[in-house]
Protein backbone atom coordinates (compact mmCIF):
# COMPACT_ATOMS: atom_id res chain seq x y z
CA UNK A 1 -10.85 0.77 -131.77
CA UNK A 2 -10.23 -1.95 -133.93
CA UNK A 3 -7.84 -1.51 -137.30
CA UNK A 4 -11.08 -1.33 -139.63
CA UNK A 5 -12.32 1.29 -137.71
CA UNK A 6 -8.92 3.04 -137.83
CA UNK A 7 -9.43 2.37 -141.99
CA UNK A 8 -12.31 4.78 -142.13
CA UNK A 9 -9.80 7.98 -141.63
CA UNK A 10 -8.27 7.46 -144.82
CA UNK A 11 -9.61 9.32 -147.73
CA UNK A 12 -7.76 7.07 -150.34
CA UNK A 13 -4.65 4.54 -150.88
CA UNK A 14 -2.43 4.62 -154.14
CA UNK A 15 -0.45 1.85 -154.84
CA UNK A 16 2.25 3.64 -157.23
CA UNK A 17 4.40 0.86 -157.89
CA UNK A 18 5.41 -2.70 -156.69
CA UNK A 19 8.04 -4.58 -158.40
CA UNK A 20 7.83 -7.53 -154.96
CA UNK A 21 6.31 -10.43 -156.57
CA UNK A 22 9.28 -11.61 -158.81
CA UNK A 23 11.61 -11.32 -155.90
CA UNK A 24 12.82 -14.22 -154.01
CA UNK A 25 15.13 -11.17 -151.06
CA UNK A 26 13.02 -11.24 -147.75
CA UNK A 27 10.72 -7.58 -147.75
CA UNK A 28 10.78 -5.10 -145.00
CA UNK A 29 8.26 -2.59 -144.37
CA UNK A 30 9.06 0.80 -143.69
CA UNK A 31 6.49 3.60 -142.83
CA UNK A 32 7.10 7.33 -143.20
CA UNK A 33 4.80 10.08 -141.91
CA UNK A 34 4.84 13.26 -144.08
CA UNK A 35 3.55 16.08 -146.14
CA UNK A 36 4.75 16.97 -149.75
CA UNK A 37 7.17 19.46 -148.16
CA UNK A 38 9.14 16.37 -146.61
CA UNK A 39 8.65 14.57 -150.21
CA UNK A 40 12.43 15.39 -151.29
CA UNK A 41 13.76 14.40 -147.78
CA UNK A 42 11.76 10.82 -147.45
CA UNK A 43 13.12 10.13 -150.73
CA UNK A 44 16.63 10.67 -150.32
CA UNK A 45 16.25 8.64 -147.29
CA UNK A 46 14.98 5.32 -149.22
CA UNK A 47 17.52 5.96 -151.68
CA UNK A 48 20.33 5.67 -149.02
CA UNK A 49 18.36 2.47 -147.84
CA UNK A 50 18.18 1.10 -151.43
CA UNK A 51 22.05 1.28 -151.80
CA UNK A 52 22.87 0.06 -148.64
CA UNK A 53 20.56 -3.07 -148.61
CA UNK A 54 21.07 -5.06 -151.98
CA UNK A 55 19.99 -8.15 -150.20
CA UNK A 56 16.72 -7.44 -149.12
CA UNK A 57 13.44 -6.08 -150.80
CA UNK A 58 11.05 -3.30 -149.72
CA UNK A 59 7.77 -1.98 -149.03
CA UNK A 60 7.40 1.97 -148.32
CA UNK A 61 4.16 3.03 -146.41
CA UNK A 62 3.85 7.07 -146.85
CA UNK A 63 0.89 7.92 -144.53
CA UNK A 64 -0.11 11.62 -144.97
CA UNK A 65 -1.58 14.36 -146.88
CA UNK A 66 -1.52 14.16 -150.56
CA UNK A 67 2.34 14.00 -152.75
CA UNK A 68 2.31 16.09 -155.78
CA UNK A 69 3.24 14.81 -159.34
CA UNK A 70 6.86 15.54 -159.37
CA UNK A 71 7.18 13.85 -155.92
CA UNK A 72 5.44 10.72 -157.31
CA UNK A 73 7.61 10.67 -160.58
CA UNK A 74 10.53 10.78 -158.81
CA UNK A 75 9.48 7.94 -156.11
CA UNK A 76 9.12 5.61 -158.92
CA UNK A 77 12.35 6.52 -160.72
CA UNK A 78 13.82 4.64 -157.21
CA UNK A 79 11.95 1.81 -158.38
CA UNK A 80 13.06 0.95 -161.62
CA UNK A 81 15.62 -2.52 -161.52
CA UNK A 82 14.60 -2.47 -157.90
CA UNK A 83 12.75 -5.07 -155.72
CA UNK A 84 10.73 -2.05 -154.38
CA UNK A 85 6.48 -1.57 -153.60
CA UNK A 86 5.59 2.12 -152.86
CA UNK A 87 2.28 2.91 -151.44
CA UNK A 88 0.70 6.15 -150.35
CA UNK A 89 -1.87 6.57 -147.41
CA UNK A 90 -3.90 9.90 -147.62
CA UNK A 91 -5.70 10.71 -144.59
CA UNK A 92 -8.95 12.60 -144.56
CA UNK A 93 -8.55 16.18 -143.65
CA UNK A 94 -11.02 15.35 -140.78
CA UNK A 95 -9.57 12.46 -139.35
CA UNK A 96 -7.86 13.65 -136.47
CA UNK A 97 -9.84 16.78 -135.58
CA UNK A 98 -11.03 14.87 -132.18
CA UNK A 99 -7.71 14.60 -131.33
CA UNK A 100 -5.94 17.12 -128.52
CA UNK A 101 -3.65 20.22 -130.38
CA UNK A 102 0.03 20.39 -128.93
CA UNK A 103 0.63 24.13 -129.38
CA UNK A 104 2.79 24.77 -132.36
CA UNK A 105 2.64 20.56 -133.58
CA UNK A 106 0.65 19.70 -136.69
CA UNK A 107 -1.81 17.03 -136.63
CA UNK A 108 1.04 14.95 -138.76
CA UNK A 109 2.28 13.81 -134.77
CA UNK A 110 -0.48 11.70 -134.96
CA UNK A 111 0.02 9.33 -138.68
CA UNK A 112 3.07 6.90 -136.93
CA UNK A 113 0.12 6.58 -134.11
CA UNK A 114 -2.50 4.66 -136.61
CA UNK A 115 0.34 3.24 -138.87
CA UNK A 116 0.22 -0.69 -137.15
CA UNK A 117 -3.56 -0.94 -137.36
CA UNK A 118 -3.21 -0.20 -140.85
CA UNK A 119 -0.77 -2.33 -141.50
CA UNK A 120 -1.55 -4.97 -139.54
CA UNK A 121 -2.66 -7.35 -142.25
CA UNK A 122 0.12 -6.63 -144.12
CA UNK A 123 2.98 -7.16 -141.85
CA UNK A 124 3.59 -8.25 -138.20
CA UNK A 125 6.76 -5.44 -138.15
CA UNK A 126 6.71 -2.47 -138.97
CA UNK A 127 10.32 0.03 -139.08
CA UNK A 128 9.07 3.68 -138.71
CA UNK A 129 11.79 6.24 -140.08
CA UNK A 130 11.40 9.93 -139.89
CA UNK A 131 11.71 11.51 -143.21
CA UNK A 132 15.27 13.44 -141.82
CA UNK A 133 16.81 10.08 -141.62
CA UNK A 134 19.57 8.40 -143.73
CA UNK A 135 20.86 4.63 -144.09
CA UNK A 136 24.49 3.67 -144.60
CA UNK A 137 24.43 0.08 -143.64
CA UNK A 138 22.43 -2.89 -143.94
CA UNK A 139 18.98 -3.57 -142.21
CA UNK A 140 19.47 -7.51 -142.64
CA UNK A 141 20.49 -8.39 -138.87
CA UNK A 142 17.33 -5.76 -138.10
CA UNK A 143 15.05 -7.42 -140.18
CA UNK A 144 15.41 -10.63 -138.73
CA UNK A 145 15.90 -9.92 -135.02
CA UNK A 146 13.41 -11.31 -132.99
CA UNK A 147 11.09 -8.31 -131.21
CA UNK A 148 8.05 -10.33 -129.89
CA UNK A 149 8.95 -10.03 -126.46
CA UNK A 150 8.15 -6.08 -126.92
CA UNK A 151 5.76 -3.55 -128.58
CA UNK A 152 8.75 -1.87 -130.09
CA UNK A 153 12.41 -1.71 -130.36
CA UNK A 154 14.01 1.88 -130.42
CA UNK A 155 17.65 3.65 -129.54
CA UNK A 156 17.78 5.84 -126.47
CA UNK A 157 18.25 9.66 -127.36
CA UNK A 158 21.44 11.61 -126.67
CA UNK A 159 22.58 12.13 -122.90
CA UNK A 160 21.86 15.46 -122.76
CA UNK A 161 18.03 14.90 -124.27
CA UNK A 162 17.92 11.90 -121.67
CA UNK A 163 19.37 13.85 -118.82
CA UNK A 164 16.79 16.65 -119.07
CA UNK A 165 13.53 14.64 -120.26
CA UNK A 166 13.66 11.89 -117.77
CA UNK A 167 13.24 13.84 -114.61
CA UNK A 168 10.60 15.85 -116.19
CA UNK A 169 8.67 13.20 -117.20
CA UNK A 170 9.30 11.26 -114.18
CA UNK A 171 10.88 8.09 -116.36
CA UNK A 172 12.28 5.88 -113.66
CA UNK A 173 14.47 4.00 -115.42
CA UNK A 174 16.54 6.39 -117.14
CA UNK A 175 16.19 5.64 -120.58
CA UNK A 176 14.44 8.21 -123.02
CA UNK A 177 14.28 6.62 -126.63
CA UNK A 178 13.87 9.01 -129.67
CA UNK A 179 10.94 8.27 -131.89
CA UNK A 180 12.58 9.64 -135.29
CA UNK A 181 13.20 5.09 -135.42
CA UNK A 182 10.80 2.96 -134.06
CA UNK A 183 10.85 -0.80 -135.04
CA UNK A 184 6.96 -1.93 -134.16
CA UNK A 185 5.93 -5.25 -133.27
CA UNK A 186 2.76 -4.91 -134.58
CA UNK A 187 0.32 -8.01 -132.52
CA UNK A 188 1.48 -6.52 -129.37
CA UNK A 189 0.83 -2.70 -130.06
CA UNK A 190 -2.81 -3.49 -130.95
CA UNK A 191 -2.96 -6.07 -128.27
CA UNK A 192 -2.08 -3.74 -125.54
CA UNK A 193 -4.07 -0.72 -126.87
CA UNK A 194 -0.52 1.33 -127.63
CA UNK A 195 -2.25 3.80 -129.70
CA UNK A 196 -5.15 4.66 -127.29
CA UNK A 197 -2.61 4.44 -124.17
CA UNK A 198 -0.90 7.71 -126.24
CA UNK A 199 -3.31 9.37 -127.03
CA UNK A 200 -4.77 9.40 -123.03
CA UNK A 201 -1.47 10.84 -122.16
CA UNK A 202 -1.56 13.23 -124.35
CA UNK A 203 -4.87 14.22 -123.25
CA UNK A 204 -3.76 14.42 -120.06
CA UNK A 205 -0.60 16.15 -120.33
CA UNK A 206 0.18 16.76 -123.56
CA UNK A 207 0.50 20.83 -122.76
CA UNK A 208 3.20 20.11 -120.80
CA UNK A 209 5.19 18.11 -123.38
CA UNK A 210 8.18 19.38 -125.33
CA UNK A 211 8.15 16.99 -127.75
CA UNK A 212 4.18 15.60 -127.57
CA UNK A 213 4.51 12.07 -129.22
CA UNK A 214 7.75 11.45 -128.68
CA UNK A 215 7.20 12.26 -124.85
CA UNK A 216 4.10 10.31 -124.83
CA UNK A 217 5.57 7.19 -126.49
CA UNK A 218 8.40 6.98 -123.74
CA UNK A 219 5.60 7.46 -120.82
CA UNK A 220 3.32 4.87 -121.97
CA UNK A 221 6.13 1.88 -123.49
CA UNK A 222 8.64 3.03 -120.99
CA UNK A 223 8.75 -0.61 -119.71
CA UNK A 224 7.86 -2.58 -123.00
CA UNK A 225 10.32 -1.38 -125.33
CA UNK A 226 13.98 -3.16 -126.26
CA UNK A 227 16.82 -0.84 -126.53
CA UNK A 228 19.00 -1.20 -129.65
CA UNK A 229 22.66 0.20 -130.26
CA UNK A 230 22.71 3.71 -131.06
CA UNK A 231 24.03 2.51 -134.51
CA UNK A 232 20.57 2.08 -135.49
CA UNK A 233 19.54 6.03 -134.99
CA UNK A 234 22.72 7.79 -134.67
CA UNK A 235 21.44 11.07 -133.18
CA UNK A 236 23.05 14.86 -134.55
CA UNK A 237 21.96 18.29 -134.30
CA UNK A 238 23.68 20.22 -137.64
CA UNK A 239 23.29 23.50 -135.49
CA UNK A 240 24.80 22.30 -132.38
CA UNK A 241 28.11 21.05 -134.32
CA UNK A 242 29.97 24.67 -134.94
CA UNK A 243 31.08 25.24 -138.77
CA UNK A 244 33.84 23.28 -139.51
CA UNK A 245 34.02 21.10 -136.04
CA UNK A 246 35.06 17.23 -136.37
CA UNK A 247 31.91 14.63 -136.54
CA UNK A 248 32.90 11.22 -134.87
CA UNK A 249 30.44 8.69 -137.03
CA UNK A 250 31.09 5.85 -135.48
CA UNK A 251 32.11 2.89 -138.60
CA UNK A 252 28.96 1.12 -138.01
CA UNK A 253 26.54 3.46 -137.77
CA UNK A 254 23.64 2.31 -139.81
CA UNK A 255 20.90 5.27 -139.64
CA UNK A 256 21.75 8.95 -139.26
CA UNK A 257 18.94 10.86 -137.79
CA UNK A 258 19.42 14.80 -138.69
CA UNK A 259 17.37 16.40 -135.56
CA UNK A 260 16.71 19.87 -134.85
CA UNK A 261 15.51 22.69 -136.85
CA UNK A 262 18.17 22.45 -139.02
CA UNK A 263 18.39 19.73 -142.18
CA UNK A 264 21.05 18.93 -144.62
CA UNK A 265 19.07 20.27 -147.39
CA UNK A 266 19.49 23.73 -146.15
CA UNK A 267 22.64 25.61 -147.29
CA UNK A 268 23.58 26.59 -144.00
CA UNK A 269 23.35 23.13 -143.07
CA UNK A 270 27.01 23.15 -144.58
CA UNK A 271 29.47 20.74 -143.06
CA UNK A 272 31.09 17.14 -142.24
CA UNK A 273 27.38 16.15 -141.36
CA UNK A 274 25.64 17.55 -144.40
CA UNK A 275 28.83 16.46 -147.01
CA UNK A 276 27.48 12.37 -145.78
CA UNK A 277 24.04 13.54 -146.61
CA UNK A 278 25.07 15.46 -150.18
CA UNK A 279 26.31 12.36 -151.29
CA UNK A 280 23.78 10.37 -151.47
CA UNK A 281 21.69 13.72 -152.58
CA UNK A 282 23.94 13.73 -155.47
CA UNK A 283 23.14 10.45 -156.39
CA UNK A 284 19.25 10.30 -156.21
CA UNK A 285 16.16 11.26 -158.10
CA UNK A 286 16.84 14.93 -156.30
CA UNK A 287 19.72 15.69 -157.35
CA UNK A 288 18.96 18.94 -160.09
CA UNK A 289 16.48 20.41 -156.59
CA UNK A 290 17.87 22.74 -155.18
CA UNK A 291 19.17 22.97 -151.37
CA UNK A 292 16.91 25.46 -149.41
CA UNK A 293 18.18 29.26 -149.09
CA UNK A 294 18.54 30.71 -145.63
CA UNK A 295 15.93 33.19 -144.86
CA UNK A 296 15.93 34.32 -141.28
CA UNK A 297 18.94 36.18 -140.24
CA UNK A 298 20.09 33.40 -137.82
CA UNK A 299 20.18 30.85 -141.09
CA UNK A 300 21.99 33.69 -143.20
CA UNK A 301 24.58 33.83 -140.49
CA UNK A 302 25.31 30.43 -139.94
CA UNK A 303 25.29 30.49 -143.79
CA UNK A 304 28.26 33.02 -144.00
CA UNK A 305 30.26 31.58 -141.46
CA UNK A 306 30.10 28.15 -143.32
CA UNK A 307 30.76 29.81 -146.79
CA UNK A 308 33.83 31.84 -145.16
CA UNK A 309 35.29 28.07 -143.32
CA UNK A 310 34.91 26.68 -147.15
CA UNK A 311 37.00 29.79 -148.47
CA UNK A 312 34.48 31.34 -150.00
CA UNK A 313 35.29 34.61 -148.95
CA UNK A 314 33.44 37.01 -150.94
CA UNK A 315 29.26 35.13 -151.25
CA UNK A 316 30.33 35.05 -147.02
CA UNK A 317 30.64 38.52 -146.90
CA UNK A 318 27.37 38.60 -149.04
CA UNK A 319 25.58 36.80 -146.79
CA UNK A 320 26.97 38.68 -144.38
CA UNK A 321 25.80 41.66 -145.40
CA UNK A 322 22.20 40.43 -145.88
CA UNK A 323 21.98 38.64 -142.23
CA UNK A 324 23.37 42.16 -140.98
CA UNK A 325 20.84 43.91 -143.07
CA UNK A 326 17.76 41.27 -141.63
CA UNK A 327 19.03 41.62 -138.25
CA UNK A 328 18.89 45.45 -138.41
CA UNK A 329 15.68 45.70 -140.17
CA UNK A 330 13.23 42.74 -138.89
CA UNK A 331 11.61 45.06 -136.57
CA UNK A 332 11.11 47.85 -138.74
CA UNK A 333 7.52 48.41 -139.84
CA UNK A 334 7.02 48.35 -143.60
């Protein structure tokens, strides 16, 4: 398909603000995939990018369904004294109906897929972030690395993901790159089909797929993608680190990418992990929303044990009480 045709699955585009054309700072492009749910998250993550890059300019892609008002307002309270363009990609509710279902995925798998035809007259590289991402260094030396040689540059996942996922998806070369940061050279992913190439594995095996696109994106570019330093997607799983256990961020670590179930806008997200997160939280558009309340009994738990490492003795035994009370009770018929 060609990127006109890929044009006719959007319902609309929004330009909400671009403050580009009075600056001289070279612009990067950087495309999210979300729903309003992920609104608060995807913001917090430019903001972090915004403060870490006061040398460069730019231009956020949000490809998705629809952003409410509040979202909107405060995506262009980022953008005021700031060399920023925002523009928002809704795709018809129709648009990817043809497409296979991977069990428990939404559809949303699919926007990073179409995101280069799209763009394609707009930029020749494209940086796709997922929305549980944040920045603490500069994207300069990214921006003007030179990824022609590829169809995209991305960061292997952790050991254990790679140690699992390669022999399962018969990857020869040991290597299995996490999709949460992908840095697309645009000419070459429409040149070589990328997007169709995915979605034929996916029809194929999809079903068998833990993690669909991400799976599918390491099958098909297994031998056309460049490997950057993990400092560009420094993977970390808030559940996996116990309460109160000792991060290692390595100094130069320039993207955190917050996997797993659990984010660090949940309360029981609490920790050395979620603290790096808060304060940039503290600092942005987001600050008066609220962090998420825990509301299965596993999340209540975590969220007592956290409370009682801070000290806070008596909302842990709270919490406590109400994860003992879930537990107890989730299987009881109204």
């Amino acid at each position: 398909m060609s990127d006109h045709e890929y044009l006719s699955y959007l319902e609309h585009k929004e330009e909400l603000v671009n403050h580009l054309e009075d600056s001289a700072f070279p612009v990067v492009h950087i495309a999210f995939g979300i729903n309003n749910a992920y609104a608060r998250g995807m913001g917090i993550t430019v903001f972090s990018v915004l403060k870490n890059n006061p040398d460069l300019a730019f231009h956020i892609h949000i490809f998705g369904s629809a952003l409410d008002d509040k979202s909107k307002d405060r995506l262009l309270e980022l953008a005021v004294n700031q060399p920023l363009a925002i523009t928002c990609y809704v795709f018809k509710e129709s648009a990817f109906t043809d497409l296979p279902l991977m069990g428990r995925y939404p559809q949303a798998i699919y926007y990073r897929l179409f995101t280069p035809y799209i763009l394609s007259d707009v930029t020749s590289k494209l940086l796709y972030l997922d929305a549980d991402t944040l920045c603490l260094g500069s994207y300069k030396e990214l921006n003007e690395m030179d990824i022609s040689a590829c169809t995209l540059a991305a960061v292997n996942d952790t050991r254990r993901a790679r140690n699992k996922l390669c022999s399962q998806l018969s990857l020869t070369k040991g290597n299995y790159f996490n999709s949460g940061f992908l840095y697309i050279n645009i000419p070459q992913w429409i040149e070589k089909n990328t997007t169709e190439r995915i979605i034929q594995a996916l029809s194929r095996q999809g079903n068998e797929f833990k993690f669909p696109d991400q799976d599918a994106l390491n099958i098909v570019l297994e031998h056309e993608v460049l490997l950057l330093p993990k400092k560009y997607n420094f993977v970390c799983d808030i559940i996996l680190n116990k309460v109160g256990k000792k991060v290692d961020i390595p100094k130069d670590t320039i993207l955190i990418h917050y996997t797993g179930k659990c984010k660090p806008w949940h309360l029981w997200g609490m920790g050395e992990l979620a603290d790096v997160y808060d304060h940039y939280y503290a600092q942005s558009p987001w600050q008066a929303v609220p962090h998420d309340v825990p509301v299965s009994y596993k999340e209540m738990k975590r969220y007592a044990q956290a409370l009682w490492y801070k000290g806070r003795y008596l909302t842990s035994l709270c919490w406590m009480s109400k994860y003992m009370n879930k537990k107890i009770f989730r299987k009881s018929p109204l």
